[in-house]
PDB file of N, CA and C in Angstrom:
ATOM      1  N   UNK A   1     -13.889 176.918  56.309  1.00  0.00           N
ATOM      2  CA  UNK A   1     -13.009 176.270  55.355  1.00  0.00           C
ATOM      3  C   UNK A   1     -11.571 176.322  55.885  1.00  0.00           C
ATOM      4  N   UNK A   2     -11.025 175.595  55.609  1.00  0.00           N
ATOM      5  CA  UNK A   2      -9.480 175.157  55.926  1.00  0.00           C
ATOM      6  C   UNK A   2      -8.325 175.206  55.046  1.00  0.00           C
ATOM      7  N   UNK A   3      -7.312 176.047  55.470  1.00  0.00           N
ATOM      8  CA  UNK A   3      -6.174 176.430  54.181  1.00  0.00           C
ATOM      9  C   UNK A   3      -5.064 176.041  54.887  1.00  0.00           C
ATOM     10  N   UNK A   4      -3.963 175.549  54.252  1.00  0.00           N
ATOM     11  CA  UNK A   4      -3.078 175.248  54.910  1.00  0.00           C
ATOM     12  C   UNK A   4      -1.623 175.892  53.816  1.00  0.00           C
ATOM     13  N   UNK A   5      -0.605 175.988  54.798  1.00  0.00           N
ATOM     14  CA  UNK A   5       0.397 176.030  54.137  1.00  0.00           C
ATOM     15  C   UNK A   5       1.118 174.658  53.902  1.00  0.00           C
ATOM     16  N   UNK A   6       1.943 174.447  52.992  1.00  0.00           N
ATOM     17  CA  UNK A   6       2.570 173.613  53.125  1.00  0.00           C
ATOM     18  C   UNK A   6       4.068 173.537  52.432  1.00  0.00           C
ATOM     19  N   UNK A   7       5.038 172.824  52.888  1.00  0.00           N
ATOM     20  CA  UNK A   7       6.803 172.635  52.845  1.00  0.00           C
ATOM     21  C   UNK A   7       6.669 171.548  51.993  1.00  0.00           C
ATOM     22  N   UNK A   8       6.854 171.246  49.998  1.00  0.00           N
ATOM     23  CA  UNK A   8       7.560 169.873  49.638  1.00  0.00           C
ATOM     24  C   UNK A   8       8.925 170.276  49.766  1.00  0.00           C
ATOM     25  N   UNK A   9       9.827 168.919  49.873  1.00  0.00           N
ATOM     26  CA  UNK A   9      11.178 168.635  49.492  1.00  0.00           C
ATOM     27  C   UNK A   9      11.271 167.654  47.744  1.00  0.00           C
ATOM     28  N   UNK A  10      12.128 168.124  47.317  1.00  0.00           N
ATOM     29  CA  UNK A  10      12.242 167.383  46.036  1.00  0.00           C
ATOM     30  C   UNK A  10      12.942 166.131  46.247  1.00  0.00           C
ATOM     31  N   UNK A  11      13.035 165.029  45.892  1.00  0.00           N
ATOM     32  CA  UNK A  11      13.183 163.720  46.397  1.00  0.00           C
ATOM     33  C   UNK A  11      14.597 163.100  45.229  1.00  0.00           C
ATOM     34  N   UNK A  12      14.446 164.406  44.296  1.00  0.00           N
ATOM     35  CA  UNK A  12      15.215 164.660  43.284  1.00  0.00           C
ATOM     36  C   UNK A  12      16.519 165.336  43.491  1.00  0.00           C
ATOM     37  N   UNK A  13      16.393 166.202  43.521  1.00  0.00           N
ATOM     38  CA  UNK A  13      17.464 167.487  43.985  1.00  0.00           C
ATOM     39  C   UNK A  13      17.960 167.571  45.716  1.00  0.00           C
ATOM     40  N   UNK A  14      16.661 167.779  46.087  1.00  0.00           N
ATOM     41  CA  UNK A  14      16.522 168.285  47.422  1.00  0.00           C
ATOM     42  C   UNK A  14      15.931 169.570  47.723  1.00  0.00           C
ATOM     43  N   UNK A  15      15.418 170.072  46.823  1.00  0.00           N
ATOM     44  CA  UNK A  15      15.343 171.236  46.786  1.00  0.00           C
ATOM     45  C   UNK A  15      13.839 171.583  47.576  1.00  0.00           C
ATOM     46  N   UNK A  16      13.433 172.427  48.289  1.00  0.00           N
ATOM     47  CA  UNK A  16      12.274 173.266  48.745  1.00  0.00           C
ATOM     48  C   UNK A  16      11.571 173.681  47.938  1.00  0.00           C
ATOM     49  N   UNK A  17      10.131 173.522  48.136  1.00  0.00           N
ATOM     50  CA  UNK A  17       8.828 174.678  47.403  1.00  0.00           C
ATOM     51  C   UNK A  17       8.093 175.106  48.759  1.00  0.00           C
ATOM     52  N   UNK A  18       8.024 176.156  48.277  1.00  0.00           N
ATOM     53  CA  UNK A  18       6.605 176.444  49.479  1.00  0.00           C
ATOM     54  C   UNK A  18       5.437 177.310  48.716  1.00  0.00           C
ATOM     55  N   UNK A  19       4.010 176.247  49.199  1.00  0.00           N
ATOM     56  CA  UNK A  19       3.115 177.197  49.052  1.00  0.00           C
ATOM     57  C   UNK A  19       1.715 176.948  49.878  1.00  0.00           C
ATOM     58  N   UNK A  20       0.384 176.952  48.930  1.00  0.00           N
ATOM     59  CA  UNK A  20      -0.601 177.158  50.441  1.00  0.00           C
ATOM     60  C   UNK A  20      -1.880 176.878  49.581  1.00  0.00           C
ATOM     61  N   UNK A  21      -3.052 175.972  49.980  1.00  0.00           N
ATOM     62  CA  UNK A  21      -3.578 175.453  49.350  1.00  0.00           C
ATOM     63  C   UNK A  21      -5.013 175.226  50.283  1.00  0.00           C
ATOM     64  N   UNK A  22      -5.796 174.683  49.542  1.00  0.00           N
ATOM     65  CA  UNK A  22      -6.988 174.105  50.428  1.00  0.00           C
ATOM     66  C   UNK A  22      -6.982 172.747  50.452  1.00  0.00           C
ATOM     67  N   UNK A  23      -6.524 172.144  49.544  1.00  0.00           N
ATOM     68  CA  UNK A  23      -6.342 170.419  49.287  1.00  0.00           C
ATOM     69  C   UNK A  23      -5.060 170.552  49.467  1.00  0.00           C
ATOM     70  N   UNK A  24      -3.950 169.804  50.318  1.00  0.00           N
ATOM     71  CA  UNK A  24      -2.676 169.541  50.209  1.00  0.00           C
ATOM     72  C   UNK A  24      -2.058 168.374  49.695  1.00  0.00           C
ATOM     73  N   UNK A  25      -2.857 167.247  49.350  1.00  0.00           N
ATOM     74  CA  UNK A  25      -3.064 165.766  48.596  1.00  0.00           C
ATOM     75  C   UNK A  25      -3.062 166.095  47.142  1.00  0.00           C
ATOM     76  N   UNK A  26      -3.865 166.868  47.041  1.00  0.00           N
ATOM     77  CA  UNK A  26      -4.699 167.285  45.131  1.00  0.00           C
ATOM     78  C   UNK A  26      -3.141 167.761  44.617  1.00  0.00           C
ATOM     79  N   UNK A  27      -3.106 168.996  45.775  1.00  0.00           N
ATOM     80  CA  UNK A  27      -1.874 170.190  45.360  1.00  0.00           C
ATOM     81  C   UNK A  27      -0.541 169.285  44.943  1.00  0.00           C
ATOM     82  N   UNK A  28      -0.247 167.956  46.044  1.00  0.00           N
ATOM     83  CA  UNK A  28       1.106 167.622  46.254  1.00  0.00           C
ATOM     84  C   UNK A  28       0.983 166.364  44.326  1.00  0.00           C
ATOM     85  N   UNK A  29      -0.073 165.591  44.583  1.00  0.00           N
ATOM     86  CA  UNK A  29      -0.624 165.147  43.069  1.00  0.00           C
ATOM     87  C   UNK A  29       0.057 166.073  41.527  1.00  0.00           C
ATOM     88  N   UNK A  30      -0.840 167.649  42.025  1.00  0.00           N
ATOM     89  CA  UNK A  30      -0.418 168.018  40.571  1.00  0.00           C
ATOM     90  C   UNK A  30       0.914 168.565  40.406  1.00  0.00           C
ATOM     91  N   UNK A  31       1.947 168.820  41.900  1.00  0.00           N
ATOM     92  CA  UNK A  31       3.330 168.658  41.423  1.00  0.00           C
ATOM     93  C   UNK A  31       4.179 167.981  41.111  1.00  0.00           C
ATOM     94  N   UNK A  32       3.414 166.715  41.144  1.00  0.00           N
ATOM     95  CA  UNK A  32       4.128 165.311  40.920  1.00  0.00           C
ATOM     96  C   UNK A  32       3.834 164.768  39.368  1.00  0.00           C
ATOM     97  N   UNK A  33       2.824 165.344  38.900  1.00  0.00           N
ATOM     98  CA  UNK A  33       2.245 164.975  37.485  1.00  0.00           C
ATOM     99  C   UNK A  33       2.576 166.731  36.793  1.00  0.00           C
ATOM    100  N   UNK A  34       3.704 167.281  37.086  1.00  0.00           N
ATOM    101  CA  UNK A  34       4.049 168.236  36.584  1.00  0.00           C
ATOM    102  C   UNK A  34       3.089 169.119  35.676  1.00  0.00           C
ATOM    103  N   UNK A  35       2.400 169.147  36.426  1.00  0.00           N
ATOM    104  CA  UNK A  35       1.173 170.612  36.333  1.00  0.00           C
ATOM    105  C   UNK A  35       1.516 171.630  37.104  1.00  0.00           C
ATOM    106  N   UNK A  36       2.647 172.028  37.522  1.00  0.00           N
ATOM    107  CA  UNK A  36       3.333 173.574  37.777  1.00  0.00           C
ATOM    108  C   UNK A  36       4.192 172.937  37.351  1.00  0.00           C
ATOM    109  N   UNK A  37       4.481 174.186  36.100  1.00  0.00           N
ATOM    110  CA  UNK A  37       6.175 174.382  35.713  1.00  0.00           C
ATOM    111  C   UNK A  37       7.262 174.565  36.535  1.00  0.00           C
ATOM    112  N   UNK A  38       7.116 175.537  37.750  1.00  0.00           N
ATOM    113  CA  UNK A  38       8.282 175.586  38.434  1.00  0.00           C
ATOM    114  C   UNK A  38       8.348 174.317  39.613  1.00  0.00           C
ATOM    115  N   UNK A  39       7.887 173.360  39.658  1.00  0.00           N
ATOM    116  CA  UNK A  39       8.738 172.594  40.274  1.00  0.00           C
ATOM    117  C   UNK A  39       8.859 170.904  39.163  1.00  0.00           C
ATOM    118  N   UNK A  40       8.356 171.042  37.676  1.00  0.00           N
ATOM    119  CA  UNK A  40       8.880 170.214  37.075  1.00  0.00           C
ATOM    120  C   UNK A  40      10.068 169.197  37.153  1.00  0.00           C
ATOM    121  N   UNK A  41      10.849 169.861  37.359  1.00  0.00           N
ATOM    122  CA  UNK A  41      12.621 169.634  37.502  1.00  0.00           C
ATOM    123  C   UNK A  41      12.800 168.600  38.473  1.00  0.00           C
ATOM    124  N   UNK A  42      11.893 168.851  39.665  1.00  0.00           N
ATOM    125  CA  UNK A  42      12.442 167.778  41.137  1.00  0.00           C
ATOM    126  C   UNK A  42      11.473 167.120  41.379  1.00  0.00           C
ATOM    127  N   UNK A  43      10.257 166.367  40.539  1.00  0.00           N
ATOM    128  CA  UNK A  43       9.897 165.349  40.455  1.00  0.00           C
ATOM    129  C   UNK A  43      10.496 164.314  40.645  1.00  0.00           C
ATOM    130  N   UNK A  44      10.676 163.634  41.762  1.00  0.00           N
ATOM    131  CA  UNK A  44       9.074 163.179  42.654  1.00  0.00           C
ATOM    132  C   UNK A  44       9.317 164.477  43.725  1.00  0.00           C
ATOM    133  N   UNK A  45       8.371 165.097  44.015  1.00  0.00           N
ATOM    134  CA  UNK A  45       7.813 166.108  45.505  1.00  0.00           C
ATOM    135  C   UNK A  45       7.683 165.260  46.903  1.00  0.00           C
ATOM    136  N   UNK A  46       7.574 165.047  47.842  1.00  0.00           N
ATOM    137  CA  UNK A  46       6.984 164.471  48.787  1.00  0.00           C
ATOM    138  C   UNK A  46       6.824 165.678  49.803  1.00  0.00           C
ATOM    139  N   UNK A  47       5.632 165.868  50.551  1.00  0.00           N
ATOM    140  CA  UNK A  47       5.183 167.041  51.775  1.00  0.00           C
ATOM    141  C   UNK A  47       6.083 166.612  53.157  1.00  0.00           C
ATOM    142  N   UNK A  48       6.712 167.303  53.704  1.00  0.00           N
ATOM    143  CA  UNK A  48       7.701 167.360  54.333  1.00  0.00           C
ATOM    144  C   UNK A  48       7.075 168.582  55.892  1.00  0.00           C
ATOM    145  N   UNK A  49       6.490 169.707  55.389  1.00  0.00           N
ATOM    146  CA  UNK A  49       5.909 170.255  56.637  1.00  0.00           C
ATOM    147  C   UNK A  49       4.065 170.838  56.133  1.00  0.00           C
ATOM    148  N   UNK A  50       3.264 171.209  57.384  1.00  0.00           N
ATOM    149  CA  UNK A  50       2.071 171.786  56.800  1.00  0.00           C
ATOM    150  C   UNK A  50       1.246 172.665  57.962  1.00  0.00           C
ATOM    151  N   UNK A  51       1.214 173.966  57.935  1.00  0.00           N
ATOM    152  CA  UNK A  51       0.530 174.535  58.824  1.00  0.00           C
ATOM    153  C   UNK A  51      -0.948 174.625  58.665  1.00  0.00           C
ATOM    154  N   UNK A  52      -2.060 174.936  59.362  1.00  0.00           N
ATOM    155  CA  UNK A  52      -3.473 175.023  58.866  1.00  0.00           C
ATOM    156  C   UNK A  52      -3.858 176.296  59.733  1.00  0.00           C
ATOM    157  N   UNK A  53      -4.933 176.633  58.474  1.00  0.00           N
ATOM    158  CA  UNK A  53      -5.233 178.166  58.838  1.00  0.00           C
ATOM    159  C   UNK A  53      -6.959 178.498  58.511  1.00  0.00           C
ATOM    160  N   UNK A  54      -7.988 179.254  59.598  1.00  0.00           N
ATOM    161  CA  UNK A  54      -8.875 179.121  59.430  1.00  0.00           C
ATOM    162  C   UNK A  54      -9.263 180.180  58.043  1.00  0.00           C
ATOM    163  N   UNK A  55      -8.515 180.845  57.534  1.00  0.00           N
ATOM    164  CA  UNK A  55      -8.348 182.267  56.603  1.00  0.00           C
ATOM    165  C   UNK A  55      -7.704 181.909  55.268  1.00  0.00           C
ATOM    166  N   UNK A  56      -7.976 181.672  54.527  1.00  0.00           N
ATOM    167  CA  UNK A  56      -7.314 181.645  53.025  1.00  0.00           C
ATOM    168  C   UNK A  56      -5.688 183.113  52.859  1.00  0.00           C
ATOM    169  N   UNK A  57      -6.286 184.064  53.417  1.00  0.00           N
ATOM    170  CA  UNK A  57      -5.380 185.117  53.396  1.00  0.00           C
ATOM    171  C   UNK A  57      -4.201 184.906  54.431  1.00  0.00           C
ATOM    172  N   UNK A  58      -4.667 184.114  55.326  1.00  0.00           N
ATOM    173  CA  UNK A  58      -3.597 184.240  56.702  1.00  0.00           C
ATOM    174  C   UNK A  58      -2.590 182.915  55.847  1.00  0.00           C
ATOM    175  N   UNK A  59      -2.647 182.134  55.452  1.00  0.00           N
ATOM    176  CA  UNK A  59      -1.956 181.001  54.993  1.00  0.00           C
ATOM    177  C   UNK A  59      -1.190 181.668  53.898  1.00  0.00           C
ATOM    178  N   UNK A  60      -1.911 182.251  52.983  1.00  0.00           N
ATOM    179  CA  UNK A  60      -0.995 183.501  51.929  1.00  0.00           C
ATOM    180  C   UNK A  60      -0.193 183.962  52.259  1.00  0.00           C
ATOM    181  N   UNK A  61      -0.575 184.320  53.468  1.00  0.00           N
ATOM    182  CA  UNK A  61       0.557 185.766  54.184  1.00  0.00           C
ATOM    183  C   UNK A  61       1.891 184.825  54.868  1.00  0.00           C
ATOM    184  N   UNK A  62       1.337 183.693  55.632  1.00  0.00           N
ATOM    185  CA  UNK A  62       2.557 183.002  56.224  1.00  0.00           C
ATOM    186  C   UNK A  62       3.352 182.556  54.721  1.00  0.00           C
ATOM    187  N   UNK A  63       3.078 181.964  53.638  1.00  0.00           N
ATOM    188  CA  UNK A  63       3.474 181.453  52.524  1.00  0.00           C
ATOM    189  C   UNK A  63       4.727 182.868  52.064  1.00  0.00           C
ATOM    190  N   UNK A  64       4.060 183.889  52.082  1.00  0.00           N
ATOM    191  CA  UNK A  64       5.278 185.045  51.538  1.00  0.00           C
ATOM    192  C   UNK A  64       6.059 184.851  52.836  1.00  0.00           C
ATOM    193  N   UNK A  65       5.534 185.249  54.185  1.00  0.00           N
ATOM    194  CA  UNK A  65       6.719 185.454  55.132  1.00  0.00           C
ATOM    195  C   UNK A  65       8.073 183.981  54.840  1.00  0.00           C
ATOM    196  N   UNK A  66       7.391 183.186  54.471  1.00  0.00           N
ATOM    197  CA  UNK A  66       8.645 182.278  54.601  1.00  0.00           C
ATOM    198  C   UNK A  66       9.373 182.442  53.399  1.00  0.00           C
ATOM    199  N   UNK A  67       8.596 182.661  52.365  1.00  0.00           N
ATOM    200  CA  UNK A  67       9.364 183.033  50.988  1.00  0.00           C
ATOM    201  C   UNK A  67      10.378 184.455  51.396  1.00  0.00           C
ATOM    202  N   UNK A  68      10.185 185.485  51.952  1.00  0.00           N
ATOM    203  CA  UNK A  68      11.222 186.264  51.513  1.00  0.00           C
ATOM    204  C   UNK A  68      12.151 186.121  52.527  1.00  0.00           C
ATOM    205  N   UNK A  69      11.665 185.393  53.523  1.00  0.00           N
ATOM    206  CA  UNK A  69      13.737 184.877  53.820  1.00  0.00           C
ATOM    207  C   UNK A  69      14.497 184.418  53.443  1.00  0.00           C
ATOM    208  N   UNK A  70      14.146 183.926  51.790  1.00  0.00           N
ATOM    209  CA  UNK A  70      14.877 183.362  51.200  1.00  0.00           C
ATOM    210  C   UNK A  70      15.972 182.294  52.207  1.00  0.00           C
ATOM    211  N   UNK A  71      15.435 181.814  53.559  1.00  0.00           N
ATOM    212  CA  UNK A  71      16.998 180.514  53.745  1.00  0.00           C
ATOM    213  C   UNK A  71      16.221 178.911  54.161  1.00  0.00           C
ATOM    214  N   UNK A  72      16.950 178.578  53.501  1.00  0.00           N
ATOM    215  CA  UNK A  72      16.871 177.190  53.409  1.00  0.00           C
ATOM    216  C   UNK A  72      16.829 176.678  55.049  1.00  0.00           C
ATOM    217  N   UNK A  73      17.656 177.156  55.892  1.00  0.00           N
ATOM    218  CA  UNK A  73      18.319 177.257  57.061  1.00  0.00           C
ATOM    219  C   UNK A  73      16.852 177.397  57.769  1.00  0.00           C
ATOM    220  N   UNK A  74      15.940 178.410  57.879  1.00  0.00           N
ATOM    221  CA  UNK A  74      15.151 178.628  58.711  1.00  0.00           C
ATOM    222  C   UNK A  74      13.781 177.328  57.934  1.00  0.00           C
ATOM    223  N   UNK A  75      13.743 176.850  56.353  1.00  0.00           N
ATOM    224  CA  UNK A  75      12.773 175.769  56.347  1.00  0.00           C
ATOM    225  C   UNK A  75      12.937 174.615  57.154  1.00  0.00           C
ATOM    226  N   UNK A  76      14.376 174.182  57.188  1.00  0.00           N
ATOM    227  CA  UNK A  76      14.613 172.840  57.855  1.00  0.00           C
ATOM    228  C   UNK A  76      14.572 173.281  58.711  1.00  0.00           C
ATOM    229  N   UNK A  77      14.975 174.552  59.817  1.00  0.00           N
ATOM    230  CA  UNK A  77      14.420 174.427  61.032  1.00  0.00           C
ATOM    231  C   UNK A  77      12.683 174.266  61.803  1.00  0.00           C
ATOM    232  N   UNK A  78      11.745 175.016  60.450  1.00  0.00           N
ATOM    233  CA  UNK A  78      10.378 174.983  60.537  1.00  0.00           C
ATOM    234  C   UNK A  78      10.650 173.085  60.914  1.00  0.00           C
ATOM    235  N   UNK A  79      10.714 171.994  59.678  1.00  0.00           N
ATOM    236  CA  UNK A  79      10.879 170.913  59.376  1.00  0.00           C
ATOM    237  C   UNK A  79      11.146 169.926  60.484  1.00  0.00           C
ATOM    238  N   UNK A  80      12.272 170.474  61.165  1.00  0.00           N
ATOM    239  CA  UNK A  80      12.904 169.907  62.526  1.00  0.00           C
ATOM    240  C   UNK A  80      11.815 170.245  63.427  1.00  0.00           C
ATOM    241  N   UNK A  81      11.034 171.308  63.754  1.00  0.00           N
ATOM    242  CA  UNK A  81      10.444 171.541  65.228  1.00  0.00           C
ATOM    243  C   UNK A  81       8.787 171.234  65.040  1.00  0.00           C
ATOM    244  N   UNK A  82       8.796 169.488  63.651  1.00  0.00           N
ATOM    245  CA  UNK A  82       7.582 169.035  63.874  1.00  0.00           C
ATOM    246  C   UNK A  82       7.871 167.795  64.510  1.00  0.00           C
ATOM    247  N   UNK A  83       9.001 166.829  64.934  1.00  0.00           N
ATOM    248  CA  UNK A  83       9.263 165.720  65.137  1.00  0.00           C
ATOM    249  C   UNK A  83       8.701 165.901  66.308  1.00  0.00           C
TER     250      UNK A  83
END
């Protein structure tokens, strides 16, 4: 099975989510039809980066590592070094 992480940008704000999923289509769907509260606000979402992982846990684990750097700075650089 296949897990991926994945980077939206809010198309709204601008703002970043990150998280990690097995469907990244379904996932990016129910943030757009505001079925998670926390990214309600920056509707429309669009997927912007996506790593894939053969481990449900390993995609978890990259999902926190990028969360507690808290910088914006190191997503757009993830973002930049897919062109």
């Amino acid at each position: 099975m296949t897990y991926y992480l994945y980077i939206l940008q809010s198309e709204k704000n601008g703002r970043y989510y990150v998280g990690s999923t097995q469907n990244v289509n379904e996932r990016l769907q129910q943030h757009n039809w505001s079925r998670t509260p926390s990214t309600k606000s920056g509707i429309p979402w669009k997927l912007v980066y996506t790593e894939e992982f053969s481990d449900r846990s390993l995609a978890i684990q990259r999902e926190y590592e990028i969360k507690r750097k808290k910088s914006r700075k190191y997503i757009e650089f993830l973002i930049g070094s897919v062109g």
